[in-house]
Protein backbone atom coordinates (compact mmCIF):
# COMPACT_ATOMS: atom_id res chain seq x y z
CA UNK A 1 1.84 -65.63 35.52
CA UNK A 2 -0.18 -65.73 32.34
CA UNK A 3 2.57 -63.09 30.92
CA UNK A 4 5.17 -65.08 31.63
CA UNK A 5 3.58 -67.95 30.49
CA UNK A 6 2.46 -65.92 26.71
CA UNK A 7 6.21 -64.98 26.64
CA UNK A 8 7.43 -68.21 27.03
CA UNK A 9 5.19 -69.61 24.75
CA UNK A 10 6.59 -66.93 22.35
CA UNK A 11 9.98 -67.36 22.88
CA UNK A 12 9.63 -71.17 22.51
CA UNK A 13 7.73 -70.55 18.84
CA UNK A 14 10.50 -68.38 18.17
CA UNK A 15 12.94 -70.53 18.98
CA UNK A 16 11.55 -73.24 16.22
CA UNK A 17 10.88 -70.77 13.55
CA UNK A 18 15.24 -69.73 14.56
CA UNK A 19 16.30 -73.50 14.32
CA UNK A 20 14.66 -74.09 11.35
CA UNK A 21 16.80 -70.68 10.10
CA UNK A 22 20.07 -72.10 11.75
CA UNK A 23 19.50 -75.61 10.41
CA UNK A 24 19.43 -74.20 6.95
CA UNK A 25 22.07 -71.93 7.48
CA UNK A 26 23.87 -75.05 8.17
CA UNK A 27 23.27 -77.09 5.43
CA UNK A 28 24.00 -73.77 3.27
CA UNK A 29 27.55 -73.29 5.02
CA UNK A 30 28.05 -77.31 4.34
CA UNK A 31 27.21 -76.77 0.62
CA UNK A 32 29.41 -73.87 0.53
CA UNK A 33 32.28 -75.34 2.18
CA UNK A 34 32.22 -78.61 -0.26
CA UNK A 35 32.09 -76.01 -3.33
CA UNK A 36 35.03 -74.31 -1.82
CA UNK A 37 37.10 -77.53 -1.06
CA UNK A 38 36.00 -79.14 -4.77
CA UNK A 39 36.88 -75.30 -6.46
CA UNK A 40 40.36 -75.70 -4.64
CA UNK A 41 40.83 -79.33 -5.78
CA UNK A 42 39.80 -78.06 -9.27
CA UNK A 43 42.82 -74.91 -8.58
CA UNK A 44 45.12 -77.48 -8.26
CA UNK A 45 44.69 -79.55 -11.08
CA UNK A 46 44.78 -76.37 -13.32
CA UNK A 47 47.66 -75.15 -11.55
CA UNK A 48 49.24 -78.94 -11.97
CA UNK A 49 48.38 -78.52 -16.27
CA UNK A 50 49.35 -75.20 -16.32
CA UNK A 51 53.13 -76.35 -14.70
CA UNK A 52 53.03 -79.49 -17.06
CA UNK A 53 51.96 -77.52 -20.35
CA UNK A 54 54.93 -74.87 -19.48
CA UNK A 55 57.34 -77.75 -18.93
CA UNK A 56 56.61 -79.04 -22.40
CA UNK A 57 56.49 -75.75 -23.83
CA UNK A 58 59.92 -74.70 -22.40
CA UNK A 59 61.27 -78.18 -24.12
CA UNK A 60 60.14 -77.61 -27.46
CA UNK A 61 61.23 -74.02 -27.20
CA UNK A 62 64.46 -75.76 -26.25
CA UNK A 63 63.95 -78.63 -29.10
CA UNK A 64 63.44 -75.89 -31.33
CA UNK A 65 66.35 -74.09 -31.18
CA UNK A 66 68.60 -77.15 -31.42
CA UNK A 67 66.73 -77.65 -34.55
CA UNK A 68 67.48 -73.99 -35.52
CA UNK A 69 71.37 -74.98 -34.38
CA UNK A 70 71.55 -77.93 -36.83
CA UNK A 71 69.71 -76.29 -39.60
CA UNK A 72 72.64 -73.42 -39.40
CA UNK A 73 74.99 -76.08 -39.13
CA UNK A 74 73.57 -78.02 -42.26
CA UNK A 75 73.27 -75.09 -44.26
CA UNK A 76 77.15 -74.26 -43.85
CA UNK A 77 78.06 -77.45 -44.35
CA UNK A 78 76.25 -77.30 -47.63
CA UNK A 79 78.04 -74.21 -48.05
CA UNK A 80 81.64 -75.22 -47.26
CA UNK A 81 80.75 -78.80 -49.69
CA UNK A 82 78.92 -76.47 -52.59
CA UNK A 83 83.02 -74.43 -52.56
CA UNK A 84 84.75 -77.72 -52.25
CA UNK A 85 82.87 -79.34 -55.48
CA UNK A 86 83.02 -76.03 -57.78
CA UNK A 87 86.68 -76.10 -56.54
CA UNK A 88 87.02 -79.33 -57.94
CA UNK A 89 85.48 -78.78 -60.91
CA UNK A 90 87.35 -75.98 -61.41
CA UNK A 91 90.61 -78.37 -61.87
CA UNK A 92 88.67 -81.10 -63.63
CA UNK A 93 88.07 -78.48 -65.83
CA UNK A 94 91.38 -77.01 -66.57
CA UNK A 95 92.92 -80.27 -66.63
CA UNK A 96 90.25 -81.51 -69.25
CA UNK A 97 90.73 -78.33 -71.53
CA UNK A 98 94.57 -77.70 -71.15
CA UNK A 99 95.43 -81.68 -70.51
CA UNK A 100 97.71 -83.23 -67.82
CA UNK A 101 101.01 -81.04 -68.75
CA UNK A 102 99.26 -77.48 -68.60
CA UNK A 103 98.98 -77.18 -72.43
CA UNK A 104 95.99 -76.91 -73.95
CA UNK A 105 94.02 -79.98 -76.07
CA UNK A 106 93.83 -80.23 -79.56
């Protein structure tokens, strides 16, 4: 009986000293679940900026290259109105050196 009753008493202190263990182990899997949830909250706002940043950087890639559209445009437009003004200088000019009948000025 006093065996039984030295076990018991062993198994009982054992039994503390193990619910202490699983009480901690508790709290620890707590702690580690709220780090998991707040890294996974933390995911998805990166993920959101990431998606928001590529947005905006698709649209000025996009704003860009309408700006590289005009620019072409401009510069033949500059082009085509540089031709058109030596053109008319060209007749101002022969009109001013051989006068309104095609002969030249004295």
């Amino acid at each position: 009986m006093e065996f039984i009753l030295e076990g018991q008493a062993r198994f009982d202190a054992r039994m503390e000293k193990d619910e202490a263990r699983i009480e901690r182990l508790e709290a620890a899997f707590v702690t580690l679940v709220e780090v998991v949830r707040i890294t996974d909250e933390r995911q998805d706002k990166s993920d959101q900026r990431d998606d928001t940043f590529d947005e905006k950087l698709k649209a000025l890639a996009d704003a860009q290259s309408r700006v590289a559209e005009a620019q072409t445009k401009i510069a033949e437009a500059q082009v085509y109105g540089e031709q058109r003004l030596n053109a008319l200088i060209d007749v101002v000019d022969r009109y001013i050196t051989k006068g309104s009948n095609g002969a030249p000025q004295l």
